[in-house]
PDB file of N, CA and C in Angstrom:
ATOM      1  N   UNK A   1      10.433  10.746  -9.859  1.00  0.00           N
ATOM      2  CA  UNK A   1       9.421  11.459  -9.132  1.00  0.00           C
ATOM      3  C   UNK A   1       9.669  11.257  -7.639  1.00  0.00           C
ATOM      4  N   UNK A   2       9.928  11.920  -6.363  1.00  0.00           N
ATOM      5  CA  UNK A   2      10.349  12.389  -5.689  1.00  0.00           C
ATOM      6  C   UNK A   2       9.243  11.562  -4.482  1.00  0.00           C
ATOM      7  N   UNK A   3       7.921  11.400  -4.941  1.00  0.00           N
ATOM      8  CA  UNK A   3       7.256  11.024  -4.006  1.00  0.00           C
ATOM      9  C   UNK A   3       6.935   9.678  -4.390  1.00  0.00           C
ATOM     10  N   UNK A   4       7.239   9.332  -5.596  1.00  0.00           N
ATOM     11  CA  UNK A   4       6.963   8.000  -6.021  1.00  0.00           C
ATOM     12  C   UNK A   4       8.400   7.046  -5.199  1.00  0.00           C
ATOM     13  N   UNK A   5       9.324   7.289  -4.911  1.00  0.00           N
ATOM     14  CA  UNK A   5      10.691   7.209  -4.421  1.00  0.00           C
ATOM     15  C   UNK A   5      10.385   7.149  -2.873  1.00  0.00           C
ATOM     16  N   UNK A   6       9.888   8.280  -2.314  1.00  0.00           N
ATOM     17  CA  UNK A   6       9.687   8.002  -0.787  1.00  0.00           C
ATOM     18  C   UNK A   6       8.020   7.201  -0.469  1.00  0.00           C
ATOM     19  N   UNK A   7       7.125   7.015  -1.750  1.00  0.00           N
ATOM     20  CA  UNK A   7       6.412   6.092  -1.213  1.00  0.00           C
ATOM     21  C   UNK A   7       7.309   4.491  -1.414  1.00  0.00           C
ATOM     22  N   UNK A   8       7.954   4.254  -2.562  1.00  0.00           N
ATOM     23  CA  UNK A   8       8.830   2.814  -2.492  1.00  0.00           C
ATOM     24  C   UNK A   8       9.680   2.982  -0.562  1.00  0.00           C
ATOM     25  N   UNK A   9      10.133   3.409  -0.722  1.00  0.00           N
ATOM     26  CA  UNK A   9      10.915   3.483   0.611  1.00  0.00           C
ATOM     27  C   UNK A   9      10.325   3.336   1.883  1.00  0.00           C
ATOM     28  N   UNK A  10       9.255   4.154   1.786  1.00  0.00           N
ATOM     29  CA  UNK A  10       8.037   3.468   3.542  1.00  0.00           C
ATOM     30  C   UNK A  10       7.588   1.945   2.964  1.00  0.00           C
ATOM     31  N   UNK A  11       7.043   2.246   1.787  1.00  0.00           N
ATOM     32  CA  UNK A  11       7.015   0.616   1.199  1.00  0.00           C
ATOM     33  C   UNK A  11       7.986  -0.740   2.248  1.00  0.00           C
ATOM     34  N   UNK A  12       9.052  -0.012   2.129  1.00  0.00           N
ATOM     35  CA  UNK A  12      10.208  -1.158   2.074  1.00  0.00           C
ATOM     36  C   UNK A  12      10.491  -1.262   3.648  1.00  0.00           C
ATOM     37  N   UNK A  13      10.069   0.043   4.258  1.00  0.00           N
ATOM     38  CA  UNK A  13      10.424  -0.268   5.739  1.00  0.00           C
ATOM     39  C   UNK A  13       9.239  -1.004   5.813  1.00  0.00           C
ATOM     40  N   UNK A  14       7.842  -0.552   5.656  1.00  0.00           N
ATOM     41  CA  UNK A  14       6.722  -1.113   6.228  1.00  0.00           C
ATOM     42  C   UNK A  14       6.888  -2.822   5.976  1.00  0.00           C
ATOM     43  N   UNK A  15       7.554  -3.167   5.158  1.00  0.00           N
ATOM     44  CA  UNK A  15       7.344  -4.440   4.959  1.00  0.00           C
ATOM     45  C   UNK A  15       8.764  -5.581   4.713  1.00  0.00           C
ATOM     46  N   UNK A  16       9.457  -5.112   5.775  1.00  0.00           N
ATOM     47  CA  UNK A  16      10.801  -5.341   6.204  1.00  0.00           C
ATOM     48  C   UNK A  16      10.432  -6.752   7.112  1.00  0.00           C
ATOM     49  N   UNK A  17      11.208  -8.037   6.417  1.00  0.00           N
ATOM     50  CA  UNK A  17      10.850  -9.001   6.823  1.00  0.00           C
ATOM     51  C   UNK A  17      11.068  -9.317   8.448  1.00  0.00           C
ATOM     52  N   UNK A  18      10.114 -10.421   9.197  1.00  0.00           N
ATOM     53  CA  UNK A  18      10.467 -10.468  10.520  1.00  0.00           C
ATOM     54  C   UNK A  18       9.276 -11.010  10.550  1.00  0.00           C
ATOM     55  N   UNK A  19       9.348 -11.523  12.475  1.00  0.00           N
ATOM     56  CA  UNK A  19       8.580 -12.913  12.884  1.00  0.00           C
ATOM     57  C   UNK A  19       6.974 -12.369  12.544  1.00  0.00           C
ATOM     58  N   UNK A  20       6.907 -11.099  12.909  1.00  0.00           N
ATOM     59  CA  UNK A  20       5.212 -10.541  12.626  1.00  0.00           C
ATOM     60  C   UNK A  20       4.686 -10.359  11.006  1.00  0.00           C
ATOM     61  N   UNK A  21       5.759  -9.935  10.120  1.00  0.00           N
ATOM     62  CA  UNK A  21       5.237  -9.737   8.969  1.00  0.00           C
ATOM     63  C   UNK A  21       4.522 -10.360   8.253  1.00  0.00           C
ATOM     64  N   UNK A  22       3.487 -10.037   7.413  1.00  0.00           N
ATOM     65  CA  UNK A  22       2.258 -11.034   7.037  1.00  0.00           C
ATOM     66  C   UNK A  22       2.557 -10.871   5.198  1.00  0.00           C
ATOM     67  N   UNK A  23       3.703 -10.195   4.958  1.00  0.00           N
ATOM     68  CA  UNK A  23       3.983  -9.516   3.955  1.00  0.00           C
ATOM     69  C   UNK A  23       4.957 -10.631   3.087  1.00  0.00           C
ATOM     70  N   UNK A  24       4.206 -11.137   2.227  1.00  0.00           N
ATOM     71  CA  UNK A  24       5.298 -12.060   1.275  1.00  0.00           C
ATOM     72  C   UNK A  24       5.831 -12.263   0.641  1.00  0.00           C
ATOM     73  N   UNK A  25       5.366 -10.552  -0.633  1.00  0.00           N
ATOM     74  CA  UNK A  25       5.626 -10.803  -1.518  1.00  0.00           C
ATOM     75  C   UNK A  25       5.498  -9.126  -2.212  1.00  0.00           C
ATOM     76  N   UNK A  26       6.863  -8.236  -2.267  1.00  0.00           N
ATOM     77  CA  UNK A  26       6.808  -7.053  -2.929  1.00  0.00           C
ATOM     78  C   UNK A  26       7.020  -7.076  -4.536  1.00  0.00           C
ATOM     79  N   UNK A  27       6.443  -6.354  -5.105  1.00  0.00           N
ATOM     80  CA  UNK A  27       6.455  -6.016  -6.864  1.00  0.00           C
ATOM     81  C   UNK A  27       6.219  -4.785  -6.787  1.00  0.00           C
ATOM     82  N   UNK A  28       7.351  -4.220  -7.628  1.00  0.00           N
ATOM     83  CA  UNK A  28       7.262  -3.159  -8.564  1.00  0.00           C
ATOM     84  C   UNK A  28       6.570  -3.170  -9.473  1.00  0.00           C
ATOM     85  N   UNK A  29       5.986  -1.670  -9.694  1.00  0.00           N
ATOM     86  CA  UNK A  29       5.414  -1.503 -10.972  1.00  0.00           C
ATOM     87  C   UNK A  29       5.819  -0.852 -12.339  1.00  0.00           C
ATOM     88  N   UNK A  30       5.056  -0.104 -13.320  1.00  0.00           N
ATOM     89  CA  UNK A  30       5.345   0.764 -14.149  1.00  0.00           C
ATOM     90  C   UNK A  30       4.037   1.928 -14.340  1.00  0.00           C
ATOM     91  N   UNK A  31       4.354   3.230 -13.783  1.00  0.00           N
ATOM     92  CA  UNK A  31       3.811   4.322 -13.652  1.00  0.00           C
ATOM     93  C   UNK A  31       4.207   4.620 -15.286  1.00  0.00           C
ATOM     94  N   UNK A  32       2.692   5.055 -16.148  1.00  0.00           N
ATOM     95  CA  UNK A  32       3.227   5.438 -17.334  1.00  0.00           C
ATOM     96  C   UNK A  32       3.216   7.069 -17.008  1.00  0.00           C
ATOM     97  N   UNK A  33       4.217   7.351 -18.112  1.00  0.00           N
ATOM     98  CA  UNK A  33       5.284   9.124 -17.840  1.00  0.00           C
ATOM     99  C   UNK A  33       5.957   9.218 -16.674  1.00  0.00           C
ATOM    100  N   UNK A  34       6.274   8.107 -16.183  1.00  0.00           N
ATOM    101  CA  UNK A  34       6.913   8.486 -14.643  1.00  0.00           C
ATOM    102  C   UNK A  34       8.174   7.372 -15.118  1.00  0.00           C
ATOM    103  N   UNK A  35       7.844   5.908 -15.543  1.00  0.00           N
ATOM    104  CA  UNK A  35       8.695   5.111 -15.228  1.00  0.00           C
ATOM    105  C   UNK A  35      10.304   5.312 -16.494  1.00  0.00           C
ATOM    106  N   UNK A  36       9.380   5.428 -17.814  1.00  0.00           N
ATOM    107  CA  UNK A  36       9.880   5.341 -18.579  1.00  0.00           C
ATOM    108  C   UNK A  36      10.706   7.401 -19.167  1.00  0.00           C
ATOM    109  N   UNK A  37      10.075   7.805 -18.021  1.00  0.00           N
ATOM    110  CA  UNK A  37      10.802   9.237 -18.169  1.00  0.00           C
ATOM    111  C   UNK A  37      12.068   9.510 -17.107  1.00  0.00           C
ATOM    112  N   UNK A  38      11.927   8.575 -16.643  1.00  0.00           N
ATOM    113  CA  UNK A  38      13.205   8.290 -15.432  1.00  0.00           C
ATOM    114  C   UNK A  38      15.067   8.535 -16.401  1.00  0.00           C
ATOM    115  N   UNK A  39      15.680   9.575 -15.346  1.00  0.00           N
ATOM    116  CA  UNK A  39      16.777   9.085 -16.353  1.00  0.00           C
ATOM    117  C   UNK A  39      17.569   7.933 -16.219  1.00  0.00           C
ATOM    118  N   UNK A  40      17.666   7.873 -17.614  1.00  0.00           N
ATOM    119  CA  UNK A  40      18.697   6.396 -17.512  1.00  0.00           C
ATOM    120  C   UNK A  40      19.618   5.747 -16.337  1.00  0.00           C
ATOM    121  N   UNK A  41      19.629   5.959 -15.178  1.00  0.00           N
ATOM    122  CA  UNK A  41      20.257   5.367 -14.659  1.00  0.00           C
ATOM    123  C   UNK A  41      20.450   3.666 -13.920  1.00  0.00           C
ATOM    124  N   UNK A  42      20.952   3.170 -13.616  1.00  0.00           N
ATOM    125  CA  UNK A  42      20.410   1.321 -12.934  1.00  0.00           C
ATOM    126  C   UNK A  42      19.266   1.608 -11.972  1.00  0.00           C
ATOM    127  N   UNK A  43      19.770   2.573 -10.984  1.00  0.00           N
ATOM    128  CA  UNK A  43      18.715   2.408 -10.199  1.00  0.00           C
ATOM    129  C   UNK A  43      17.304   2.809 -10.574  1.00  0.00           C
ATOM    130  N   UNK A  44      17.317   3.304 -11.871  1.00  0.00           N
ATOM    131  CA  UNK A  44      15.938   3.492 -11.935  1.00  0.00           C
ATOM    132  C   UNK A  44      15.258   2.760 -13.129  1.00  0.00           C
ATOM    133  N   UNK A  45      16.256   1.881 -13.538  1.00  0.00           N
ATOM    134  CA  UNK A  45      15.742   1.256 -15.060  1.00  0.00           C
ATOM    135  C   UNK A  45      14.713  -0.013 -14.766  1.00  0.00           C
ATOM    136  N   UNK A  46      13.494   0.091 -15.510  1.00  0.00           N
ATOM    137  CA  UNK A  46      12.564  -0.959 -14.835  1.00  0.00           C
ATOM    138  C   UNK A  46      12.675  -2.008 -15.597  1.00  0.00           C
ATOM    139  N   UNK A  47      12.792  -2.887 -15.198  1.00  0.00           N
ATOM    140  CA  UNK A  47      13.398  -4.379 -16.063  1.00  0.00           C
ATOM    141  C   UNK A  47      12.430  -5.390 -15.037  1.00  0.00           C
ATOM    142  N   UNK A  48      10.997  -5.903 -15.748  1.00  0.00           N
ATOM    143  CA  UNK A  48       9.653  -6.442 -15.121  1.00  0.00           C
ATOM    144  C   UNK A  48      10.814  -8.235 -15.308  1.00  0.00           C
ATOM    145  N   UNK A  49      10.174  -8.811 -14.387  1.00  0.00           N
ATOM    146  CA  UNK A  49      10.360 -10.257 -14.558  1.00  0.00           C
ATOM    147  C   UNK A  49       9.272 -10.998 -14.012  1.00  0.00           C
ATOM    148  N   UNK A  50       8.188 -10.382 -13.693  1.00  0.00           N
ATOM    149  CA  UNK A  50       7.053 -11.061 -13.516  1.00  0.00           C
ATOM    150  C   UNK A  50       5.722 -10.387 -14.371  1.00  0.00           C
ATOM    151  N   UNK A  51       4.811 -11.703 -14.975  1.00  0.00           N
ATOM    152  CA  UNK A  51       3.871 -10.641 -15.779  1.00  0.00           C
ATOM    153  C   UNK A  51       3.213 -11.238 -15.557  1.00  0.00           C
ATOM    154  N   UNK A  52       1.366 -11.003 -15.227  1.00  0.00           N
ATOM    155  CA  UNK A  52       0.287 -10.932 -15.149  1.00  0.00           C
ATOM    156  C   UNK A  52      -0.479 -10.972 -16.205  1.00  0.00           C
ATOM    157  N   UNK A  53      -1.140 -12.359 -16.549  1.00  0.00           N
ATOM    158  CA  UNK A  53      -1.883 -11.671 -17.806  1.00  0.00           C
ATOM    159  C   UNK A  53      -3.092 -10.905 -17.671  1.00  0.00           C
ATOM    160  N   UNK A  54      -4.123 -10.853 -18.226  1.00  0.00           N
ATOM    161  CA  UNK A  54      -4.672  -9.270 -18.027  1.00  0.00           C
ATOM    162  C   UNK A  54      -5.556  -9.278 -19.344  1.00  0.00           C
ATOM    163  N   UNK A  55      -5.676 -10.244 -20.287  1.00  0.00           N
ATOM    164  CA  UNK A  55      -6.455 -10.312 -21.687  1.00  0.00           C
ATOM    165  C   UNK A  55      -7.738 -10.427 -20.756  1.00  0.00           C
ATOM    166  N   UNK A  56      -8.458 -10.963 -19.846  1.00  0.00           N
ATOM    167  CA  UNK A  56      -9.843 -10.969 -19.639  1.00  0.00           C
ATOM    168  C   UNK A  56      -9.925 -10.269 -18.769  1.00  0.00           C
ATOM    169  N   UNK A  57      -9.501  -9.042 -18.788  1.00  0.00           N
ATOM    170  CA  UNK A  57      -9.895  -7.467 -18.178  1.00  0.00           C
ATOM    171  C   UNK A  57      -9.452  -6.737 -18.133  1.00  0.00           C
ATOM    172  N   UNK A  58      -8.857  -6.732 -19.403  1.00  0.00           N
ATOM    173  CA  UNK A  58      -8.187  -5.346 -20.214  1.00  0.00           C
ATOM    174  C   UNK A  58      -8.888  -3.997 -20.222  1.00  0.00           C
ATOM    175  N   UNK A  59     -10.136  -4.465 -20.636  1.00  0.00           N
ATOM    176  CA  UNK A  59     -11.346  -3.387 -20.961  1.00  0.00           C
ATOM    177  C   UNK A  59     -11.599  -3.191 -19.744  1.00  0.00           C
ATOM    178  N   UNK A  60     -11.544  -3.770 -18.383  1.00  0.00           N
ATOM    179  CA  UNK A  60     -11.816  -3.257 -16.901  1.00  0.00           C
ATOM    180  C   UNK A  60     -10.570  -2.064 -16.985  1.00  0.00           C
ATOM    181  N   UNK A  61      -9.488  -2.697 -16.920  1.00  0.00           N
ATOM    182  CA  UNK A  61      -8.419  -1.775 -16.881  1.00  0.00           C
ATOM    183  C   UNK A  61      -8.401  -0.393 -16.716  1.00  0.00           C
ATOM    184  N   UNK A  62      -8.671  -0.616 -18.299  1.00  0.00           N
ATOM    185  CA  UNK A  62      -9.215   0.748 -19.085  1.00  0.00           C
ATOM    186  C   UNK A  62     -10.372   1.666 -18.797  1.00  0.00           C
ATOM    187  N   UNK A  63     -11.464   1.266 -18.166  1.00  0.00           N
ATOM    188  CA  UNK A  63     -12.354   1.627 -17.942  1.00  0.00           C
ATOM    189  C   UNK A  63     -12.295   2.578 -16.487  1.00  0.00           C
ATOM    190  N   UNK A  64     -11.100   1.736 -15.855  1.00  0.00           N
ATOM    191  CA  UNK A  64     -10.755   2.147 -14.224  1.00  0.00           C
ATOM    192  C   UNK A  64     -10.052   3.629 -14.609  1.00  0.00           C
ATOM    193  N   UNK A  65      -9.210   3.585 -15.311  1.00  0.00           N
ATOM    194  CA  UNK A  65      -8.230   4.653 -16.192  1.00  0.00           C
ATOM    195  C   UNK A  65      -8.694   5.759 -16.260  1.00  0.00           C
ATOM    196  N   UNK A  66     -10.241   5.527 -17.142  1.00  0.00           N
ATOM    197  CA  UNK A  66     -10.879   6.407 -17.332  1.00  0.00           C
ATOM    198  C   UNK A  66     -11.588   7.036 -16.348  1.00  0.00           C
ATOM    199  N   UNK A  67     -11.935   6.988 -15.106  1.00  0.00           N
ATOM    200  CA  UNK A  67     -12.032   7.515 -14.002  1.00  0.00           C
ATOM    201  C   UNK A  67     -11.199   8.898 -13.580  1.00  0.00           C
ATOM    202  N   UNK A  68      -9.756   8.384 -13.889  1.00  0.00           N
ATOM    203  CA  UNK A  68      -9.131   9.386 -13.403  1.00  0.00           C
ATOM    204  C   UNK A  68      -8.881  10.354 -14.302  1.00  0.00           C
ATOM    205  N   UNK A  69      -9.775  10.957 -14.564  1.00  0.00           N
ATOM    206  CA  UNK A  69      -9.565  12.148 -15.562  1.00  0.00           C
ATOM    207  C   UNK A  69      -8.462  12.985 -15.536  1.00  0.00           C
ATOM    208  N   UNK A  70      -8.173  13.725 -14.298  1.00  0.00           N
ATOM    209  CA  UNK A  70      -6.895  14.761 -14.378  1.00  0.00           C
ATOM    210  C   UNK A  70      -5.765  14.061 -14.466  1.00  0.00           C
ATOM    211  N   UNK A  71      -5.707  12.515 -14.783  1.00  0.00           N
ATOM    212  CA  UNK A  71      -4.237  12.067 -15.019  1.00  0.00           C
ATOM    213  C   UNK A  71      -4.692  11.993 -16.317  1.00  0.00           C
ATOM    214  N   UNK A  72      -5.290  11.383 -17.118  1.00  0.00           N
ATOM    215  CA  UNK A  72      -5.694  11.325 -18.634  1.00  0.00           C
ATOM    216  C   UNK A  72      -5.289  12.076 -19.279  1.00  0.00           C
ATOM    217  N   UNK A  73      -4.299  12.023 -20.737  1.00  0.00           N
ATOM    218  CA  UNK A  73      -3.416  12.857 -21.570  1.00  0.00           C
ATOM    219  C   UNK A  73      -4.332  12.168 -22.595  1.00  0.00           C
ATOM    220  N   UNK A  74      -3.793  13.190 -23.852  1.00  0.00           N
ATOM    221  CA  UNK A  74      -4.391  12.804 -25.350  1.00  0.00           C
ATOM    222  C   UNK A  74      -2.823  12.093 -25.594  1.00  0.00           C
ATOM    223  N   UNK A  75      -3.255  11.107 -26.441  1.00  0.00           N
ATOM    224  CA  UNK A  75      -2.129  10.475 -27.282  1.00  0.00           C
ATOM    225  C   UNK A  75      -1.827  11.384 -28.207  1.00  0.00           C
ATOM    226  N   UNK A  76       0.141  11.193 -28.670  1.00  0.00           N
ATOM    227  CA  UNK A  76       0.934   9.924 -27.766  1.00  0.00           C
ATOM    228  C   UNK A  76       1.027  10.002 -26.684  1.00  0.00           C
ATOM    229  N   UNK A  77       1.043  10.682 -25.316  1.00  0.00           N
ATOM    230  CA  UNK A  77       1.232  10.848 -23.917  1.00  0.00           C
ATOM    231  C   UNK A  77       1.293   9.452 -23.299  1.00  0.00           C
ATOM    232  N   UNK A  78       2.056   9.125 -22.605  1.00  0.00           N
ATOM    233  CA  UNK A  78       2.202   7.936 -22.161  1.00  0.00           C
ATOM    234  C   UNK A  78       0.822   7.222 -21.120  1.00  0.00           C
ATOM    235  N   UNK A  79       0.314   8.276 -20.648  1.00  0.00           N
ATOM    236  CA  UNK A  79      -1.123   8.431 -19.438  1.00  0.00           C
ATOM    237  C   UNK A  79      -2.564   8.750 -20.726  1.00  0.00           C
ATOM    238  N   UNK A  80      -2.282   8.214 -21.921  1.00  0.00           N
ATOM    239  CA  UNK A  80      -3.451   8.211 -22.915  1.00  0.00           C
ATOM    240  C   UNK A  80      -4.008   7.100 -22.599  1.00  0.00           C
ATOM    241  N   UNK A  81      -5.198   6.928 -22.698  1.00  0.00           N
ATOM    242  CA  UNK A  81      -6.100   5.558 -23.093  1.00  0.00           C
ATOM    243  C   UNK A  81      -5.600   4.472 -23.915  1.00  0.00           C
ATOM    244  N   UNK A  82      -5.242   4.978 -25.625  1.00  0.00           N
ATOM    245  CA  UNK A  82      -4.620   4.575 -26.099  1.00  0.00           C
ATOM    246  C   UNK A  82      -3.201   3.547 -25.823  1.00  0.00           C
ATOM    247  N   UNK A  83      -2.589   4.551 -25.452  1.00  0.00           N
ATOM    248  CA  UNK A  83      -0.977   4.138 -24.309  1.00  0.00           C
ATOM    249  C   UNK A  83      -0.681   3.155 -23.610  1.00  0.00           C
ATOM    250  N   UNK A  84      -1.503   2.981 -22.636  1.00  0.00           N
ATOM    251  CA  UNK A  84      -1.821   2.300 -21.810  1.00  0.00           C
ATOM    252  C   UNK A  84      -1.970   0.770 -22.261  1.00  0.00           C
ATOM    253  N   UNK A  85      -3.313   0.856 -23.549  1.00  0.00           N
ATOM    254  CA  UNK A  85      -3.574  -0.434 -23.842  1.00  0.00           C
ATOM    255  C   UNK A  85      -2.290  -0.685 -24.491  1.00  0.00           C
ATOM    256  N   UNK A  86      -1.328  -0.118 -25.396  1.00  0.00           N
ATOM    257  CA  UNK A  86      -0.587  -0.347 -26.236  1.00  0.00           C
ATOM    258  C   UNK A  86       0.383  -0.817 -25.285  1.00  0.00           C
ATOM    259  N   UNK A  87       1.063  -0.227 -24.140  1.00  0.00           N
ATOM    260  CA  UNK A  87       2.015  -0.943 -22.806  1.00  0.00           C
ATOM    261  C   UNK A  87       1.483  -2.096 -22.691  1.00  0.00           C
ATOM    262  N   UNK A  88       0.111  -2.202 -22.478  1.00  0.00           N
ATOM    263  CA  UNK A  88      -0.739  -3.992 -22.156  1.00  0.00           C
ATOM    264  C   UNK A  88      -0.862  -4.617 -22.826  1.00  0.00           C
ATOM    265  N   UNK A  89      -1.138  -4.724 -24.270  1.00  0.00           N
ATOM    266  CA  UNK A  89      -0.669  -5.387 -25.474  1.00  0.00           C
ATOM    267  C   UNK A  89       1.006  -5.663 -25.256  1.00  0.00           C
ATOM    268  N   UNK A  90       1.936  -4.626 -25.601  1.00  0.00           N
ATOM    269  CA  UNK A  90       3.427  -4.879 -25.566  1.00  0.00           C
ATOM    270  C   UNK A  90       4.125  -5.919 -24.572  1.00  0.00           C
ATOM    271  N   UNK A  91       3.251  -5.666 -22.771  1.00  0.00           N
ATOM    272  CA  UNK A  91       4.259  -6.611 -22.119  1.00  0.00           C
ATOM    273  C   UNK A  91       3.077  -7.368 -22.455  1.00  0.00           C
ATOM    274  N   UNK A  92       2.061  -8.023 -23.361  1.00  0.00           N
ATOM    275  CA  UNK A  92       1.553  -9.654 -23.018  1.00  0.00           C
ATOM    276  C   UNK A  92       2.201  -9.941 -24.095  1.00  0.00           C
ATOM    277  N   UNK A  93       2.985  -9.472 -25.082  1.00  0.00           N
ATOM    278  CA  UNK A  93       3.775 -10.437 -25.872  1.00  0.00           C
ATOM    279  C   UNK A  93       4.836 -10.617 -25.681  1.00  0.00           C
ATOM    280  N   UNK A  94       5.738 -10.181 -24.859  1.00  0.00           N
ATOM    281  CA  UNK A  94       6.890 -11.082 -24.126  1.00  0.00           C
ATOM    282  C   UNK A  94       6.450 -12.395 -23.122  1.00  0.00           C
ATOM    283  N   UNK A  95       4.998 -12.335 -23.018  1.00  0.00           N
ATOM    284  CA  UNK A  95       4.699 -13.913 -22.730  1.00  0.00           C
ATOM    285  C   UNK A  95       3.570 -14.471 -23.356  1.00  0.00           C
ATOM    286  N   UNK A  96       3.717 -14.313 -24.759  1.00  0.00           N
ATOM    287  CA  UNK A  96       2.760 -14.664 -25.517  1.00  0.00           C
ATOM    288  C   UNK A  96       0.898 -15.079 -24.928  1.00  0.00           C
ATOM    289  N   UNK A  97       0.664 -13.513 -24.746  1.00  0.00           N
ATOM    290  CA  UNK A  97      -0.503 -13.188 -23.919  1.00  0.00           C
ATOM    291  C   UNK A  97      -0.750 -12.112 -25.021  1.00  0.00           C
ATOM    292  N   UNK A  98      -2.178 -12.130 -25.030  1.00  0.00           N
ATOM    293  CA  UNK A  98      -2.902 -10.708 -25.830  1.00  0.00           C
ATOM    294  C   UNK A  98      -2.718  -9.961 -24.877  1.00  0.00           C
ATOM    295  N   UNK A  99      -2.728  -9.634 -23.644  1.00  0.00           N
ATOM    296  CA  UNK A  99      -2.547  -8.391 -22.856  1.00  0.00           C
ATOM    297  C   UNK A  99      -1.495  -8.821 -21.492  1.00  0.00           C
ATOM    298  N   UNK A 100      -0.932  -7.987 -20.519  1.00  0.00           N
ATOM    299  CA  UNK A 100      -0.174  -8.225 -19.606  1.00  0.00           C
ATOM    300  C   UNK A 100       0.412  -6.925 -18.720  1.00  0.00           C
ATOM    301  N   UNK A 101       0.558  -7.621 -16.997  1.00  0.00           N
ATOM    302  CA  UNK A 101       0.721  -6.690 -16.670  1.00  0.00           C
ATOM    303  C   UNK A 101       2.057  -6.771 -16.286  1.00  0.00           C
ATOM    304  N   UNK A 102       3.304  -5.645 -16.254  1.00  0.00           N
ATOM    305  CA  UNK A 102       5.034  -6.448 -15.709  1.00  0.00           C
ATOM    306  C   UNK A 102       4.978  -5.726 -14.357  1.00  0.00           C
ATOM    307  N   UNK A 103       5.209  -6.568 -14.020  1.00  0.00           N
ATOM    308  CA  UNK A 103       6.486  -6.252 -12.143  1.00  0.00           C
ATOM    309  C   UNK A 103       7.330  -7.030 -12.304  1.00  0.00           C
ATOM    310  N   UNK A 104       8.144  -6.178 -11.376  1.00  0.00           N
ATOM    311  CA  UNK A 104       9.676  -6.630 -11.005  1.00  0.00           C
ATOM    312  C   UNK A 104       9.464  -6.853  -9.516  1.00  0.00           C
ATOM    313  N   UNK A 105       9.584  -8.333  -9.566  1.00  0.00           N
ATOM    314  CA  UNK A 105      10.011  -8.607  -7.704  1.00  0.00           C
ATOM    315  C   UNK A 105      10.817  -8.504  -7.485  1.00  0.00           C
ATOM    316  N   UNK A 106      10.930  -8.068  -6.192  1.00  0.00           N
ATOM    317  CA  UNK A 106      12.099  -7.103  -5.198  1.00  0.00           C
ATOM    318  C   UNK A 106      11.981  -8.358  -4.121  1.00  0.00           C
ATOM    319  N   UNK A 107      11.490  -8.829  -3.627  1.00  0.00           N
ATOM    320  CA  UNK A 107      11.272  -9.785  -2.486  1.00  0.00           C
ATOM    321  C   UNK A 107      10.276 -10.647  -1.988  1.00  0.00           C
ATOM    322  N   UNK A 108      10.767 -11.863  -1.853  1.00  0.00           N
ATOM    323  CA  UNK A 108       9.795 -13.014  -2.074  1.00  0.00           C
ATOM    324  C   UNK A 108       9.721 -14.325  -1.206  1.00  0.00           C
ATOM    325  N   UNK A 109       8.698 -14.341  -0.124  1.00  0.00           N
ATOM    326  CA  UNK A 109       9.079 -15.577   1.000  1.00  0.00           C
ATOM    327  C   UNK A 109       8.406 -16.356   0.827  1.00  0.00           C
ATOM    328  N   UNK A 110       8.306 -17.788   0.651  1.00  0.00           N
ATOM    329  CA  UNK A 110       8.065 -18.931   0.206  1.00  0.00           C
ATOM    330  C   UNK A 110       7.491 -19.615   1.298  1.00  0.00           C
TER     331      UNK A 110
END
């Protein structure tokens, strides 16, 4: 997605390390129908190494979700209600979590 690409990119200038930056710590996300419809290539394959758990406000989550109606698809659609929880279930069991959220850090100052 074309604008998801040039918002990462002001992203990356805006927060281009140096003596003023207050900025410590960038993560990627996962846009559902955006991330996983990407074509296969490296640069766009999302491979999370940081996860968030997310079991005691899952149902917030979801609830926020539901707000945005004109993104809301019927399942399977990846932007379903359904979907969503099923992505948040999926990454909390690669860290044995009932729910979870993945990013991939890109950059990180200590």
């Amino acid at each position: 997605n074309k604008d998801h690409k040039l918002v990462f990119e002001s992203t990356m200038v805006a927060a281009r390390p140096g003596i003023s930056c207050q900025i410590k710590r960038v993560l990627l996300y996962e846009t559902p129908s955006s991330t996983e419809w990407n074509a296969p290539l490296p640069e766009a394959i999302f491979l999370p190494n940081v996860y968030v758990d997310i079991s005691s406000t899952l149902e917030i989550k979801l609830s926020a979700m539901k707000a945005y109606k004109s993104e809301l698809r019927p399942f399977p659609h990846p932007r379903s209600i359904k979907a969503v929880r099923t992505y948040s279930e999926k990454n909390g069991l690669v860290v044995a979590r009932s729910a979870a959220e993945a990013f991939r850090l890109i950059r990180e100052v200590i």
